[in-house]
C-alpha atoms as a PDB file:
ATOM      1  CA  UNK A   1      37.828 -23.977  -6.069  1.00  0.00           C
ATOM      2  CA  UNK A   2      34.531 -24.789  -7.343  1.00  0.00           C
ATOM      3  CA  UNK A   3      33.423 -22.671 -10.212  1.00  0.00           C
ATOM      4  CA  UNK A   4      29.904 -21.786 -10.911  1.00  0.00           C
ATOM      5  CA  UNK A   5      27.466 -20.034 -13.485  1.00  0.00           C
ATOM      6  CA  UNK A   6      23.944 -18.251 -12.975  1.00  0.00           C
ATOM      7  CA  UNK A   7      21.023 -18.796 -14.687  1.00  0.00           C
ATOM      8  CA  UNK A   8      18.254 -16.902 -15.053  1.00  0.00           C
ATOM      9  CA  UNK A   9      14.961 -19.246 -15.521  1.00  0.00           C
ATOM     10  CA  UNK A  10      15.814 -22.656 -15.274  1.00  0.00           C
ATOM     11  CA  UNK A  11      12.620 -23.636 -16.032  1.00  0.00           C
ATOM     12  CA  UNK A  12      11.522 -21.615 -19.064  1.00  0.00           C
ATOM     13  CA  UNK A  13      10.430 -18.213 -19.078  1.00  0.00           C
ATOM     14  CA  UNK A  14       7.471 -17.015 -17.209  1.00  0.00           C
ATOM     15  CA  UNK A  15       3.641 -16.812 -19.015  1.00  0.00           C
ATOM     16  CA  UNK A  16       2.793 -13.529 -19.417  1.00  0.00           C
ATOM     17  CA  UNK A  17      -1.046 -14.685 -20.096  1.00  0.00           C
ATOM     18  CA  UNK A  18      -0.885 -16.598 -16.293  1.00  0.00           C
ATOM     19  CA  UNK A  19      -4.230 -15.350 -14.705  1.00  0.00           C
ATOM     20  CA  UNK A  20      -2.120 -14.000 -11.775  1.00  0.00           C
ATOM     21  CA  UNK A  21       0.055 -11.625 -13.498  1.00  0.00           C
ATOM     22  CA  UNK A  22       0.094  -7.762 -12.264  1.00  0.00           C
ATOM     23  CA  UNK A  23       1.385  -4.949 -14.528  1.00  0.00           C
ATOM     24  CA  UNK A  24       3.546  -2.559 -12.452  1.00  0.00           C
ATOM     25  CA  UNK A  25       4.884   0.011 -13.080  1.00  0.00           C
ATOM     26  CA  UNK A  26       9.111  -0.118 -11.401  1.00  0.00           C
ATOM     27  CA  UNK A  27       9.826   2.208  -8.648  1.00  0.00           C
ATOM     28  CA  UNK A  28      13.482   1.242  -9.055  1.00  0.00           C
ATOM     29  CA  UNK A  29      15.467  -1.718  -7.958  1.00  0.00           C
ATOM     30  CA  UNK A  30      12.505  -4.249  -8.840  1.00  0.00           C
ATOM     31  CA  UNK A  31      14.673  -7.245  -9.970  1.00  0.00           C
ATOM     32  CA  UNK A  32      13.919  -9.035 -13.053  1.00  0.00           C
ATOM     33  CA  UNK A  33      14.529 -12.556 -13.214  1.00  0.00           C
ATOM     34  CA  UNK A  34      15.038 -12.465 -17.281  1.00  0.00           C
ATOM     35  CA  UNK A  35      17.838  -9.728 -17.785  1.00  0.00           C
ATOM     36  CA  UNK A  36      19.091 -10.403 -13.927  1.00  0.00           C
ATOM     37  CA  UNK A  37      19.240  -6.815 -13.856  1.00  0.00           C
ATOM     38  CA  UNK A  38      17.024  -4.221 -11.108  1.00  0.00           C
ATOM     39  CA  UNK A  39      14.858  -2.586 -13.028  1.00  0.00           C
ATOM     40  CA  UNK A  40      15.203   1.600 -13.333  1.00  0.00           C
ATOM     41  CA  UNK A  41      12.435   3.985 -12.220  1.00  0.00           C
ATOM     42  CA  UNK A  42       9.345   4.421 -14.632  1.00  0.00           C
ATOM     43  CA  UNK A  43      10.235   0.580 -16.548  1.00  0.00           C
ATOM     44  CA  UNK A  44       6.935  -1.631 -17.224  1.00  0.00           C
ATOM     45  CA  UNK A  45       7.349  -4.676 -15.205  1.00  0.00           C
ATOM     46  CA  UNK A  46       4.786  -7.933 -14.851  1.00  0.00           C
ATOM     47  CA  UNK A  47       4.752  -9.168 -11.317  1.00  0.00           C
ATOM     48  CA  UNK A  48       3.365 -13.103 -12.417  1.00  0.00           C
ATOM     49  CA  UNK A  49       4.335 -16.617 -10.597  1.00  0.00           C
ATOM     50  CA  UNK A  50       6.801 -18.860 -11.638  1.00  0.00           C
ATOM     51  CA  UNK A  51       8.101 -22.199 -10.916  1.00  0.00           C
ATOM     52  CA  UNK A  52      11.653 -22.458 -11.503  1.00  0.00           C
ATOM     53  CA  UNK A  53      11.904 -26.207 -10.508  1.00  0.00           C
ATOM     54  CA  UNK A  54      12.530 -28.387 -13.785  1.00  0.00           C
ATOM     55  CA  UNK A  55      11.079 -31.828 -11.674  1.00  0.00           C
ATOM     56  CA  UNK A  56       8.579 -31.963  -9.183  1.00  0.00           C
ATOM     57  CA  UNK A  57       9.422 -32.226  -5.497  1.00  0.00           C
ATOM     58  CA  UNK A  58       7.711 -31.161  -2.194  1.00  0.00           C
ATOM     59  CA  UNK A  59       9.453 -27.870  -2.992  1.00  0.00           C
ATOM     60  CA  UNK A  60       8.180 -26.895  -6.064  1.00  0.00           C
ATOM     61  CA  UNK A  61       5.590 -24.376  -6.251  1.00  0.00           C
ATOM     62  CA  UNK A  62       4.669 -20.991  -8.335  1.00  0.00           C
ATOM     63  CA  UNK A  63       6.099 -18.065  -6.721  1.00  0.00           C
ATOM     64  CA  UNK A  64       6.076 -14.261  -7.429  1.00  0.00           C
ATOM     65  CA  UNK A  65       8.839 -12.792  -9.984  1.00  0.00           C
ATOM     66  CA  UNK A  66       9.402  -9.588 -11.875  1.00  0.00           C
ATOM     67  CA  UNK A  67       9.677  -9.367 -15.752  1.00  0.00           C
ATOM     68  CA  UNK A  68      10.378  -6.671 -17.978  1.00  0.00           C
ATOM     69  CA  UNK A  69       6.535  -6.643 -19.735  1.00  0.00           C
ATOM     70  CA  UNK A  70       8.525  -5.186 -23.291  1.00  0.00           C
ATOM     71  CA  UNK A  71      11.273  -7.620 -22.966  1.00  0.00           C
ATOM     72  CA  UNK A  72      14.695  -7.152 -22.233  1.00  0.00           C
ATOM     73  CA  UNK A  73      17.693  -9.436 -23.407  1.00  0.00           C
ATOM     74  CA  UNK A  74      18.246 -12.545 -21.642  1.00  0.00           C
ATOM     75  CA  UNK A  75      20.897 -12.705 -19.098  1.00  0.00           C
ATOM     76  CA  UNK A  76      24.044 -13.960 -20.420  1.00  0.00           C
ATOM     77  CA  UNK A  77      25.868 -15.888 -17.384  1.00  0.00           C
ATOM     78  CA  UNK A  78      30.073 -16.206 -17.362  1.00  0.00           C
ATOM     79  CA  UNK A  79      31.390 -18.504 -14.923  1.00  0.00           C
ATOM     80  CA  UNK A  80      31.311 -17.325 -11.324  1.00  0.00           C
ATOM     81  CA  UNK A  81      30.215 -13.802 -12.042  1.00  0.00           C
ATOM     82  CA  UNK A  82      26.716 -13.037 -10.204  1.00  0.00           C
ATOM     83  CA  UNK A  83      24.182 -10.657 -11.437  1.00  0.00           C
ATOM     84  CA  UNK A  84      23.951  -6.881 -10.504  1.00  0.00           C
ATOM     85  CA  UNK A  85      21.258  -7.812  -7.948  1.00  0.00           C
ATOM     86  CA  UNK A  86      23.346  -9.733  -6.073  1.00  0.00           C
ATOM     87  CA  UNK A  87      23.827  -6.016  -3.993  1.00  0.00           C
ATOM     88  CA  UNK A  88      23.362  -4.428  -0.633  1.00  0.00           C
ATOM     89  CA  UNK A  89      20.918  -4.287   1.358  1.00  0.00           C
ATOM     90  CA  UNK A  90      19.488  -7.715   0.012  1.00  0.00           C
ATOM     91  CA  UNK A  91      20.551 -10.862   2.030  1.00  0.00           C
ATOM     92  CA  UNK A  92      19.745 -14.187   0.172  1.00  0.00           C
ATOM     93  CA  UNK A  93      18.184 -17.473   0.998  1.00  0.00           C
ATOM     94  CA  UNK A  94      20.507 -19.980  -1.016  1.00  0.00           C
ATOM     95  CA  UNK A  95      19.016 -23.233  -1.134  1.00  0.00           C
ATOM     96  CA  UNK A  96      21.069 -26.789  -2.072  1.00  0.00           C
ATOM     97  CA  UNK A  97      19.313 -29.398  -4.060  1.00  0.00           C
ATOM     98  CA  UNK A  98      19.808 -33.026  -5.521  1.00  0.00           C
ATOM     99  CA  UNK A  99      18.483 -34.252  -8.767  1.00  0.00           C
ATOM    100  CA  UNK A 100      15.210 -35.299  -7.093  1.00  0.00           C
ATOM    101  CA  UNK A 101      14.748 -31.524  -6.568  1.00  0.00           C
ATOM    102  CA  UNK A 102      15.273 -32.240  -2.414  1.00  0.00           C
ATOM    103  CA  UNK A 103      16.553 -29.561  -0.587  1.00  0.00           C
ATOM    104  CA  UNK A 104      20.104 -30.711   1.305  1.00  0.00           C
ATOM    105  CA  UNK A 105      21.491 -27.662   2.877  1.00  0.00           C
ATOM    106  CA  UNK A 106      20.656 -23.885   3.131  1.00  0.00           C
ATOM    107  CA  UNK A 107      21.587 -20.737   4.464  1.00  0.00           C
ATOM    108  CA  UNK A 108      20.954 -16.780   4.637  1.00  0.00           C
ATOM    109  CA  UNK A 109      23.845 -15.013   3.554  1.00  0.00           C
ATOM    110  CA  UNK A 110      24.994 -11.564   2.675  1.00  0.00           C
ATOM    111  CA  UNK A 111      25.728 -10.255  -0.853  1.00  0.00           C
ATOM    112  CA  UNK A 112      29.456 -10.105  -0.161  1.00  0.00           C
ATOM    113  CA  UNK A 113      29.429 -13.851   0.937  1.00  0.00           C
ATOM    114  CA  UNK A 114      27.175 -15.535  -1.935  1.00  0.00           C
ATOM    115  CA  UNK A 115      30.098 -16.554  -4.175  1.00  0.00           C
ATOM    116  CA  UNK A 116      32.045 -18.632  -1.712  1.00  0.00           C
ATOM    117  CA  UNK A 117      29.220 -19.706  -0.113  1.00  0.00           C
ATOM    118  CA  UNK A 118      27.870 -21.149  -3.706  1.00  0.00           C
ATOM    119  CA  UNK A 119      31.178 -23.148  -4.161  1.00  0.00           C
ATOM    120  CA  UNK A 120      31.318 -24.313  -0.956  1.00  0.00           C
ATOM    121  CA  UNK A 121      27.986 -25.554  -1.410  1.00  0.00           C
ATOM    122  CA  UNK A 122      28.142 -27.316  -4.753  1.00  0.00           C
ATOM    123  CA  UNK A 123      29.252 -30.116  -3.227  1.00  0.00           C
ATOM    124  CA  UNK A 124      28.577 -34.324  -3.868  1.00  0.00           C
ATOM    125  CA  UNK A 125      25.419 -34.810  -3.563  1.00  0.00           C
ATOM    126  CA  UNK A 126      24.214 -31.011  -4.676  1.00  0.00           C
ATOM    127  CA  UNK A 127      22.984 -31.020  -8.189  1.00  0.00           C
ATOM    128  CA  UNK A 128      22.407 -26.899  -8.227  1.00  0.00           C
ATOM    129  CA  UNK A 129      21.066 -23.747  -6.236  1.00  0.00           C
ATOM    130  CA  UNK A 130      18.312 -21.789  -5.966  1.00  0.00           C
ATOM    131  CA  UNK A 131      18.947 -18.056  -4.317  1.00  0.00           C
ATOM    132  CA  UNK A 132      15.719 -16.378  -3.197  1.00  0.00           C
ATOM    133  CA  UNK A 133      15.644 -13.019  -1.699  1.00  0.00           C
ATOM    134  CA  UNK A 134      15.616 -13.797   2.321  1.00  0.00           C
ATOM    135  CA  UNK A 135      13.416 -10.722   2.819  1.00  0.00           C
ATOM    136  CA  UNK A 136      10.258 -11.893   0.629  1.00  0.00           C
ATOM    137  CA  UNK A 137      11.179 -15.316  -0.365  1.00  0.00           C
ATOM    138  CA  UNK A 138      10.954 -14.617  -4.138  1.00  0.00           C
ATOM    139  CA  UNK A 139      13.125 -16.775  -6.468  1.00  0.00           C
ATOM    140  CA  UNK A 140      16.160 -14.848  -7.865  1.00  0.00           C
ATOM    141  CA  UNK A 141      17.896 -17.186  -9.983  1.00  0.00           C
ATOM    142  CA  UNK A 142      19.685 -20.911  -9.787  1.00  0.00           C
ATOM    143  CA  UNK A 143      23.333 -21.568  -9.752  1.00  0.00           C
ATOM    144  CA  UNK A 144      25.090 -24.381 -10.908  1.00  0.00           C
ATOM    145  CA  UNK A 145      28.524 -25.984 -11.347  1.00  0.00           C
ATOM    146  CA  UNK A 146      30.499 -24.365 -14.216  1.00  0.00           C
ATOM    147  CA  UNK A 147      31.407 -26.758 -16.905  1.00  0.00           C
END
């Protein structure tokens, strides 16, 4: 069985300074892409776009993520352990791509069905995945083979 590790943001972290970023303020559950943790009522949180393609493609693009705006320690991945957020009621959007960044397969999929899903996924000709949250579309973090 294939095993996997999440990563946080593949392509850097997001700029705070990007003339789109929002200062919120978290009602609870707001997921931040750094720590890969949902965010607790009262936090400070920047709601700013990122691209978390590392080569361009017709699929790259700046969307919206959240960020703890005083930091928070980076998520440390293991191998196919997924992040807190990875919870109910979200559903995900997990998206297959090759090198060229060119989507191959995807699929909406529960929280409880994510993990198998990924391996079964990671396949020949899959270089990584992205997971989005179905419901908005937002980026939640890539996956990739372990090892």
């Amino acid at each position: 069985m294939t095993a996997f590790i999440v990563h946080a943001m593949p392509a850097g972290d997001a700029d705070p300074c990007a003339p789109a970023t929002h200062a919120v303020v978290a009602e609870g559950r707001e997921p931040c892409r750094r720590c890969l943790r949902n965010a607790l009522p009262g936090e400070n949180l920047l709601l700013l776009p990122y691209d978390p393609f590392t080569v361009r493609s017709p699929y790259t693009g700046d969307g919206p993520v959240y960020v703890h705006a005083d930091g928070c320690e980076p998520h440390r991945p293991e191998p196919s352990v997924l992040p807190e957020q990875v919870d109910r009621p979200r559903q995900f959007s997990v998206r297959a791509y090759d090198d060229e960044a060119m989507m191959r397969d995807a699929a909406i999929v529960q929280p409880e069905e994510l993990a198998d899903r990924a391996r079964t996924m990671l396949s020949d000709g899959v270089a990584y995945l992205h997971a989005h949250f179905a419901s908005t579309g937002c980026f939640a973090f890539r996956i990739d083979r372990a090892g």
